[in-house]
Protein backbone atom coordinates (compact mmCIF):
# COMPACT_ATOMS: atom_id res chain seq x y z
CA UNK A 1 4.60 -10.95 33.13
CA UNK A 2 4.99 -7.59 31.60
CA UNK A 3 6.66 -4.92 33.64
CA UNK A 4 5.36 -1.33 34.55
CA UNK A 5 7.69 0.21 32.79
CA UNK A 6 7.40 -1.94 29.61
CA UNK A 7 3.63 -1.52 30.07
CA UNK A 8 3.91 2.06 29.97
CA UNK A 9 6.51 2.66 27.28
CA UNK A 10 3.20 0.80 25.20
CA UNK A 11 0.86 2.81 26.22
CA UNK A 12 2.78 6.03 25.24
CA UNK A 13 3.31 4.86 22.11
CA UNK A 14 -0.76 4.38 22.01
CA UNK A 15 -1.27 7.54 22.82
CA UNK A 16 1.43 9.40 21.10
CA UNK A 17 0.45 7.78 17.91
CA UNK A 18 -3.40 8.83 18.87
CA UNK A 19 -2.30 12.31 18.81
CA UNK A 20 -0.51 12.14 15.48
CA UNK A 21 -3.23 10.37 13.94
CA UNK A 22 -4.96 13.34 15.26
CA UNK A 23 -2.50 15.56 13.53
CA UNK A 24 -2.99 13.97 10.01
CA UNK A 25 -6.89 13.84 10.35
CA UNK A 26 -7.15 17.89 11.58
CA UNK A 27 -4.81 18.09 8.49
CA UNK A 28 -6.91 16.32 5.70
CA UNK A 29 -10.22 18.30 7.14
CA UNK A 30 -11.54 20.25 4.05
CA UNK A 31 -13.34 22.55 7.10
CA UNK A 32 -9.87 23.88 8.63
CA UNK A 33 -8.42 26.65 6.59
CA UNK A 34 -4.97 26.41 5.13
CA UNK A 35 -3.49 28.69 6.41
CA UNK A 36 -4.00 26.61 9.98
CA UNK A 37 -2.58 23.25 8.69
CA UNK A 38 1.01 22.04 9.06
CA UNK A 39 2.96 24.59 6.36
CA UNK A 40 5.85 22.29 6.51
CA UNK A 41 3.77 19.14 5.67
CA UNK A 42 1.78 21.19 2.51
CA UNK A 43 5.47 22.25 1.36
CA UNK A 44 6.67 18.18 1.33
CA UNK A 45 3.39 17.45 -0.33
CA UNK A 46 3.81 19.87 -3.38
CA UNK A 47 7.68 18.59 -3.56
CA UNK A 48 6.55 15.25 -3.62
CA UNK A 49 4.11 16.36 -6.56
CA UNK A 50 6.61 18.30 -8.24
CA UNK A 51 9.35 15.55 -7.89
CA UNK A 52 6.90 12.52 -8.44
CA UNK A 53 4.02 12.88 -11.41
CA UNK A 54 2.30 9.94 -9.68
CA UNK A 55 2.08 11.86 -6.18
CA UNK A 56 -0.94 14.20 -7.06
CA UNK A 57 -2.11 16.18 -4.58
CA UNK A 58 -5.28 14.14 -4.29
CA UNK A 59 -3.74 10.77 -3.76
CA UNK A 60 -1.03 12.28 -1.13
CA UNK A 61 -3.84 13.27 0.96
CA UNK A 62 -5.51 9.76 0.27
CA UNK A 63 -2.70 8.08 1.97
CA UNK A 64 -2.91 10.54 4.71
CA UNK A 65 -5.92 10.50 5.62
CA UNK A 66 -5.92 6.68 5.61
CA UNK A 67 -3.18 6.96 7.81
CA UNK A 68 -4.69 9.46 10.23
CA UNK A 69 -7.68 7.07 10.44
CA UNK A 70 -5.64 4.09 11.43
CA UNK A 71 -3.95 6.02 14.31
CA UNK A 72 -6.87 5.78 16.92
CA UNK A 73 -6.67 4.59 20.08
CA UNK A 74 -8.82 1.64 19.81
CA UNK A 75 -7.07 0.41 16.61
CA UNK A 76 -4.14 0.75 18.03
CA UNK A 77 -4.71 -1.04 21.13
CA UNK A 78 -6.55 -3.65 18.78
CA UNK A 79 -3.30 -4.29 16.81
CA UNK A 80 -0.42 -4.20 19.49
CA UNK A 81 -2.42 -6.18 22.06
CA UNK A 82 -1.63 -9.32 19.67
CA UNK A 83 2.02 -9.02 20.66
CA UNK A 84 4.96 -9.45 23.43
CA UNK A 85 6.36 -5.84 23.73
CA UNK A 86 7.63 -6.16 26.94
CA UNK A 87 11.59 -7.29 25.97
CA UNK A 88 14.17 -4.88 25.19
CA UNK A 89 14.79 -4.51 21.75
CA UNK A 90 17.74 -2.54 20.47
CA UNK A 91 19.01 -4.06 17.24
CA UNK A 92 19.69 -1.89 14.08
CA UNK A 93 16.82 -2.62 11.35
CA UNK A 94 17.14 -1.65 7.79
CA UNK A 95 14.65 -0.83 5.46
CA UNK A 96 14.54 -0.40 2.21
CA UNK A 97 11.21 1.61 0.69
CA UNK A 98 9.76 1.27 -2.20
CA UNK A 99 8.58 4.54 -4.13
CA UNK A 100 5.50 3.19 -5.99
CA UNK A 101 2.74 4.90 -3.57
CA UNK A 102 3.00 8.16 -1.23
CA UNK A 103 4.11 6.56 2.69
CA UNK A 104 4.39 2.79 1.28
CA UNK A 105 6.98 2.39 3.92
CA UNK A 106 5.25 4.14 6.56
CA UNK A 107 4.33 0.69 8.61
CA UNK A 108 7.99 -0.48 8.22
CA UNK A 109 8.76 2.25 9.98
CA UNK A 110 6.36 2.21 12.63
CA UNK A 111 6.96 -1.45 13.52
CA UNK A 112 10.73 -0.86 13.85
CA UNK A 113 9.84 1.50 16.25
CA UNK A 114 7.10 -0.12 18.09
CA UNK A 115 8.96 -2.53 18.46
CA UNK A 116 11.65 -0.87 20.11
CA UNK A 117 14.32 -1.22 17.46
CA UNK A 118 16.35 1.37 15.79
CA UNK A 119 15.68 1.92 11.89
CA UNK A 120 17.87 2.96 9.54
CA UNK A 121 15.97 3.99 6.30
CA UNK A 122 16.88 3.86 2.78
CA UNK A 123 14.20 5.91 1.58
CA UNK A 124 12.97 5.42 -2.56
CA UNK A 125 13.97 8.58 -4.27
CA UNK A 126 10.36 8.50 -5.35
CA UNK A 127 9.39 9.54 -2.24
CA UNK A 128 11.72 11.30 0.04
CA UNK A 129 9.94 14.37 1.21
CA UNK A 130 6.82 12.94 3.00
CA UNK A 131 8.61 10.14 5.20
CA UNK A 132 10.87 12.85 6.72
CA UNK A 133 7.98 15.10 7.53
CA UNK A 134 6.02 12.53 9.16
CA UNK A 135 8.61 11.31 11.09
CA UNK A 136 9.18 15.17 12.38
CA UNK A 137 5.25 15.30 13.18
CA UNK A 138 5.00 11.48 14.46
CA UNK A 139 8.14 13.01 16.95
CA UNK A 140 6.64 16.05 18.53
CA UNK A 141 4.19 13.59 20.51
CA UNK A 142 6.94 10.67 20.75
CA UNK A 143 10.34 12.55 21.36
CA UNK A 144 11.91 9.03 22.63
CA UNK A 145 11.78 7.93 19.04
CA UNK A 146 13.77 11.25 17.53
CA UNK A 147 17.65 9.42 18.25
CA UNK A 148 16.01 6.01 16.52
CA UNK A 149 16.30 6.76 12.87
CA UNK A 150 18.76 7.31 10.50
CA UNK A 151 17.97 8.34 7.09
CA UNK A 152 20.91 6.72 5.08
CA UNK A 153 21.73 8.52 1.64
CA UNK A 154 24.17 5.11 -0.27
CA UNK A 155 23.86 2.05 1.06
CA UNK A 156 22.71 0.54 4.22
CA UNK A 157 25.54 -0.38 7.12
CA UNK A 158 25.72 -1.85 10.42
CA UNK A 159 22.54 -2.89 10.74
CA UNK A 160 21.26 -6.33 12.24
CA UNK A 161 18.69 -6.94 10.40
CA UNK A 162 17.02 -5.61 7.23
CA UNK A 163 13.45 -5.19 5.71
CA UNK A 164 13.60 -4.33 1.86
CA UNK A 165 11.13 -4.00 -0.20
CA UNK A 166 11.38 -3.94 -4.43
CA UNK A 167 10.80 -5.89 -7.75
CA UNK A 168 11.32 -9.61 -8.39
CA UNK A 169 14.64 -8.79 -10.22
CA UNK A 170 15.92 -6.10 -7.00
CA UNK A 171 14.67 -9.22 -4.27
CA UNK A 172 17.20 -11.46 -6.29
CA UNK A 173 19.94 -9.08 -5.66
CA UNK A 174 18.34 -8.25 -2.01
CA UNK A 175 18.74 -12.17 -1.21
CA UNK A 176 22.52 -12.25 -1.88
CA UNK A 177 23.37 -8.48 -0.33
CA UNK A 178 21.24 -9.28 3.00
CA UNK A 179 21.36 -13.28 3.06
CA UNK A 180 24.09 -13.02 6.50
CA UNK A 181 21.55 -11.43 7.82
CA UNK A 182 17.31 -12.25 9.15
CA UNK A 183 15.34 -10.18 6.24
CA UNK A 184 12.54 -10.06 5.49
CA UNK A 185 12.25 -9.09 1.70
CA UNK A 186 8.92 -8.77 -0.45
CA UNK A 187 8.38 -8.63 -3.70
CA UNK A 188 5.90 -7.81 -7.09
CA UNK A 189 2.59 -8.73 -6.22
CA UNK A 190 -1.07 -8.10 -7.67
CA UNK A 191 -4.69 -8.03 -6.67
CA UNK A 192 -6.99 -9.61 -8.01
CA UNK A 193 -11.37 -9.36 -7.89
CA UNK A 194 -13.49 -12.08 -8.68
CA UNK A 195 -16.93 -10.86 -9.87
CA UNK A 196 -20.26 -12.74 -10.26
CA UNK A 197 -22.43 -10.06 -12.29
CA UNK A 198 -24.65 -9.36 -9.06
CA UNK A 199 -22.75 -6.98 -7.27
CA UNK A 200 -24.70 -3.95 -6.26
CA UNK A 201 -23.94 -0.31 -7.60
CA UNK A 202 -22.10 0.65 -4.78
CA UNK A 203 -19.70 -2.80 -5.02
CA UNK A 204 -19.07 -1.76 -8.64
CA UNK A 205 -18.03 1.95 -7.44
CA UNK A 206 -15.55 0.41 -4.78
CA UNK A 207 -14.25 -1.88 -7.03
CA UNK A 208 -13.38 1.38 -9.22
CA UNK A 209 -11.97 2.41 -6.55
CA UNK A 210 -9.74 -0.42 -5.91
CA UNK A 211 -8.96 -0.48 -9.60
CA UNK A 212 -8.22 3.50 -10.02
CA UNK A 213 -6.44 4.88 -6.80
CA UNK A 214 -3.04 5.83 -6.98
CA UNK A 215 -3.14 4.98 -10.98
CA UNK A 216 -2.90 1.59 -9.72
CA UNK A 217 0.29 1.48 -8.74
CA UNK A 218 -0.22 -0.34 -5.91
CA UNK A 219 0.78 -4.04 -5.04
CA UNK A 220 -3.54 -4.22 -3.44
CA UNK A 221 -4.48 -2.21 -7.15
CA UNK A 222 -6.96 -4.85 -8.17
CA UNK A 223 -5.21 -5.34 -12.00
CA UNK A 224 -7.15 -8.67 -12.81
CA UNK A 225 -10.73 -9.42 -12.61
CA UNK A 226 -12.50 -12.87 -13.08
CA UNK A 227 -16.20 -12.77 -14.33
CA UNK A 228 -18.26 -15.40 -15.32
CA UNK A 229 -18.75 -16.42 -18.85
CA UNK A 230 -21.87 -14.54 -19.41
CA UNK A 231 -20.53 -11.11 -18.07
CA UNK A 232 -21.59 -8.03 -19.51
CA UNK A 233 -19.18 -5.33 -19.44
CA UNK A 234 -21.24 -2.82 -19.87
CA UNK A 235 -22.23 -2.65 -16.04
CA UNK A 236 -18.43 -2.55 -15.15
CA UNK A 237 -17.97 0.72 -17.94
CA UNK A 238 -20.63 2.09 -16.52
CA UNK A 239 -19.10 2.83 -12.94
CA UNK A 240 -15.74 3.35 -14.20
CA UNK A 241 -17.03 6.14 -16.13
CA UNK A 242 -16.31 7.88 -12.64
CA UNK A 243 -12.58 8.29 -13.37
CA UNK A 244 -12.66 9.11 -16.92
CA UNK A 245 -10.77 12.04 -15.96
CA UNK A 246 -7.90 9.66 -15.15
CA UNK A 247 -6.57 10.40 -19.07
CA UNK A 248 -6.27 13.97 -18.66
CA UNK A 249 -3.28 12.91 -16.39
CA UNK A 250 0.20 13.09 -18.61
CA UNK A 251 2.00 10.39 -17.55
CA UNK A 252 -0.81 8.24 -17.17
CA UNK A 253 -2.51 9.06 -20.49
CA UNK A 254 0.74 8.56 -21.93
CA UNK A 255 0.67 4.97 -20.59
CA UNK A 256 -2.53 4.33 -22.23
CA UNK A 257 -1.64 5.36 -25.33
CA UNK A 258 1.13 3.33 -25.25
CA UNK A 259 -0.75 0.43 -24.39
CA UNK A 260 -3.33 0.83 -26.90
CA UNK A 261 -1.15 1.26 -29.41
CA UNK A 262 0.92 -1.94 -28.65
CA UNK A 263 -2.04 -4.09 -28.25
CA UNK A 264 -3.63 -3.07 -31.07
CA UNK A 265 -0.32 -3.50 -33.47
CA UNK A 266 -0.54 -6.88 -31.76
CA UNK A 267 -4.55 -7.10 -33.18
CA UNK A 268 -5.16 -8.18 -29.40
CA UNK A 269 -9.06 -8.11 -28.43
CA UNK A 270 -9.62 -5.38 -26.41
CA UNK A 271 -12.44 -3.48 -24.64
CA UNK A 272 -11.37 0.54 -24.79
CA UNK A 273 -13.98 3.14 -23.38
CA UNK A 274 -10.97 6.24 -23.98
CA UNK A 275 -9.53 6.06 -20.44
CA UNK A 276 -8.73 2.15 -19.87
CA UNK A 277 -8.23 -0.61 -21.72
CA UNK A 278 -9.91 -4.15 -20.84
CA UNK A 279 -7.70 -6.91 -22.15
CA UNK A 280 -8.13 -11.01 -21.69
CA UNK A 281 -5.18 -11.93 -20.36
CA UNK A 282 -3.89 -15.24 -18.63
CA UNK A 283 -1.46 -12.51 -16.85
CA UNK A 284 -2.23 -11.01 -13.18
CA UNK A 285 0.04 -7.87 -13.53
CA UNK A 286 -1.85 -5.31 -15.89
CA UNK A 287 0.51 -2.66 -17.29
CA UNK A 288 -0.88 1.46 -16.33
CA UNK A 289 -3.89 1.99 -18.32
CA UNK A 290 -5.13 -1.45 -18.61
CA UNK A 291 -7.25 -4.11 -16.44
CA UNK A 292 -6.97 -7.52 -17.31
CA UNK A 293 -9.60 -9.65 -17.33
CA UNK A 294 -10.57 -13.88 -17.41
CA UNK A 295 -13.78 -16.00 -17.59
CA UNK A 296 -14.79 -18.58 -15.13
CA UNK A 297 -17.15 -21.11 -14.88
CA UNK A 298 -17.68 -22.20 -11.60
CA UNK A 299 -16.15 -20.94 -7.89
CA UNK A 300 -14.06 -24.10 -7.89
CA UNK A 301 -12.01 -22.96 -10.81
CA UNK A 302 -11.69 -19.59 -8.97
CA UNK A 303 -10.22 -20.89 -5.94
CA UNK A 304 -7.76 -23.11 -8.32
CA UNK A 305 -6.70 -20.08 -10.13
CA UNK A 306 -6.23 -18.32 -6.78
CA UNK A 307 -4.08 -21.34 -5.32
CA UNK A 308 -2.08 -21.51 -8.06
CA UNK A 309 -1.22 -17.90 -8.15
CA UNK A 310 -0.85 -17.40 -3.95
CA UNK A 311 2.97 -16.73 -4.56
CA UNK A 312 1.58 -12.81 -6.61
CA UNK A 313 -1.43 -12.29 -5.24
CA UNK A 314 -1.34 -9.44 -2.34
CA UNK A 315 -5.28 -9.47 -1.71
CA UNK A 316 -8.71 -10.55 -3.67
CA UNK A 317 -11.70 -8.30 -3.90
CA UNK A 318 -14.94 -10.41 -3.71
CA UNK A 319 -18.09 -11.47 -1.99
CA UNK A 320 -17.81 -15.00 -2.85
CA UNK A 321 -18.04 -17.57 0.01
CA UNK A 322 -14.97 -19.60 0.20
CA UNK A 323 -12.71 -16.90 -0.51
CA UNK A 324 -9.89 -15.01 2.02
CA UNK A 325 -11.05 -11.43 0.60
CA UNK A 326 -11.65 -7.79 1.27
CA UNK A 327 -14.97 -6.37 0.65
CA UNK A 328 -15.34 -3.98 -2.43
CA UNK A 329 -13.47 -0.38 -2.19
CA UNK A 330 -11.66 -1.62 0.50
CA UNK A 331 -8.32 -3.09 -1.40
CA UNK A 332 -6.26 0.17 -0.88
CA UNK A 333 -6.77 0.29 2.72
CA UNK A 334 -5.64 -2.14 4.87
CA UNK A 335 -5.78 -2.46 8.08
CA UNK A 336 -2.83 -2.41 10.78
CA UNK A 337 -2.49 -6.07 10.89
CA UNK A 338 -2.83 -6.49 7.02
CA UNK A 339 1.22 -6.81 6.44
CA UNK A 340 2.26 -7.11 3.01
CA UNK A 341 2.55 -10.76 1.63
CA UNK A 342 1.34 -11.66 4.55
CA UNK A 343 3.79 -11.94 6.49
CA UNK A 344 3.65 -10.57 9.80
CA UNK A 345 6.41 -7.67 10.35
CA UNK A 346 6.29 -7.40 14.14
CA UNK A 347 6.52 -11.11 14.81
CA UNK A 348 9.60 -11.32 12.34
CA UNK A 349 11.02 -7.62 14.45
CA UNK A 350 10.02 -9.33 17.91
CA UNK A 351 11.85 -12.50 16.81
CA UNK A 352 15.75 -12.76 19.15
């Protein structure tokens, strides 16, 4: 039976997180002046920018408005009702961010603390100016949580348990540094979209979308597509003509340049339109600049190539029956409950 007291502490976080969400969505709003947004929030973003080439002003305010859109009421109520939040929690959690996407570490954080745990964060030096602010903003509505994290400059200590997220080769070294302790560590993964040459117009401009955002940085960046033998390509050029202007961004044009030059010293096959390079490629992780692609013949090969790769792939983008995916332009934002590998962070924070 849950307690009055537990059951309020939950519904003050509800509604203190409503009224942040609140905060980010009155901040995104291209109708409120700038003068009347959060200064201190516009000066992380720019730092972040200035700091971080892959933190553009655009894709900052991407992941914030995502962000303010998951912190409603209703979704929040959705999520947490799923879980026991009635025990007392108190245990030290570290987490270690990755860098790869502005807030990536954001729902670490917020599970530490729904839970009622205490986080110490190692932030990425990637991004170390937006977490901070957040947590100032998330604050003002949820002052209980201002004494619960610790932003740890070298290495994490005394904690109890640890969440860490990195590359294959850091979650080799994350297995021996944390393995006296639960963890829960994550590593590379990919997405992957599996196309039958009927999608509609607006399918192919989501699936741009899940392809382009954030550079594709991102472990849900669809970098892989299967088509069917008989695909033609020049549907899928057609709609990614949208973010041609991708290459007028240095480090990324840089990476396709790179790219192209490499693959073509290598007299590789590829499809180039000047902005992105379309390679065939057994591979799942596409390097910046480039979307891999393989035939299929049937769906039964698809879902073989999908069980075979479970172990890298984060999410699939498709409409095919059969398959545990995300409809088109949806890849980049998941949902509360969509943890990372999927693996559920609250159960493994809720765990004695």
């Amino acid at each position: 039976m849950v307690s009055h007291k537990s059951s309020d502490r939950i519904k003050s976080n509800i509604e203190g997180l409503s009224c942040f969400g609140k905060d980010l969505r009155t901040f995104v709003d291209p109708n409120i002046s700038e003068d009347a947004k959060n200064q201190n929030l516009q000066q992380a973003i720019e730092n972040s920018r200035t700091h971080n080439a892959w933190f553009t002003h655009e894709n900052t305010l991407t992941a914030l408005e995502a962000w303010g859109n998951l912190l409603q009421h209703d979704h929040l109520q959705s999520w947490l009702s799923e879980y026991q939040l009635d025990k007392n929690f108190d245990a030290a959690v570290g987490i270690v961010m990755a860098g790869n996407l502005p807030l990536v570490g954001f729902h670490d954080l917020l599970c530490v603390l729904i839970s009622g745990h205490r986080a110490i964060i190692k932030m990425s030096s990637k991004d170390r100016f937006l977490i901070p602010e957040l947590l100032q903003m998330m604050t003002n509505h949820l002052p209980e949580w201002n004494n619960k994290v610790t932003v740890c400059d070298d290495q994490l200590k005394n904690y109890d348990k640890v969440i860490a997220t990195g590359s294959n080769n850091s979650s080799r070294y994350f297995e021996y540094y944390f393995r006296k302790v639960p963890h829960l560590l994550r590593k590379n993964r990919s997405s992957l979209a599996v196309l039958t040459g009927n999608e509609t117009e607006e399918e192919l401009k989501g699936l741009v979308k899940d392809v382009s955002l954030y550079f594709g940085l991102g472990c849900r960046s669809v970098s892989k597509i299967l088509v069917p033998k008989d695909y033609d390509f020049d549907i899928l050029f057609n709609a990614l003509y949208d973010v041609k202007d991708l290459i007028h961004h240095h480090s990324y044009a840089n990476n396709y340049d790179y790219n192209r030059a490499v693959f073509l010293m290598s007299e590789d096959n590829i499809l180039d339109n000047g902005f992105m390079l379309l390679k065939q490629d057994d591979r799942l992780s596409s390097p910046i600049g480039c979307l891999y692609f393989d035939y299929y013949e049937d769906p039964e090969e698809v879902k073989k190539y999908v069980t075979e790769r479970s172990a890298e792939i984060q999410c699939i983008v498709s409409h095919i029956d059969g398959l545990d995916s995300v409809p088109f332009g949806t890849a980049q934002f998941p949902k509360l409950e969509d943890y990372a590998d999927g693996v559920d962070t609250l159960s493994f924070l809720l765990k004695k």
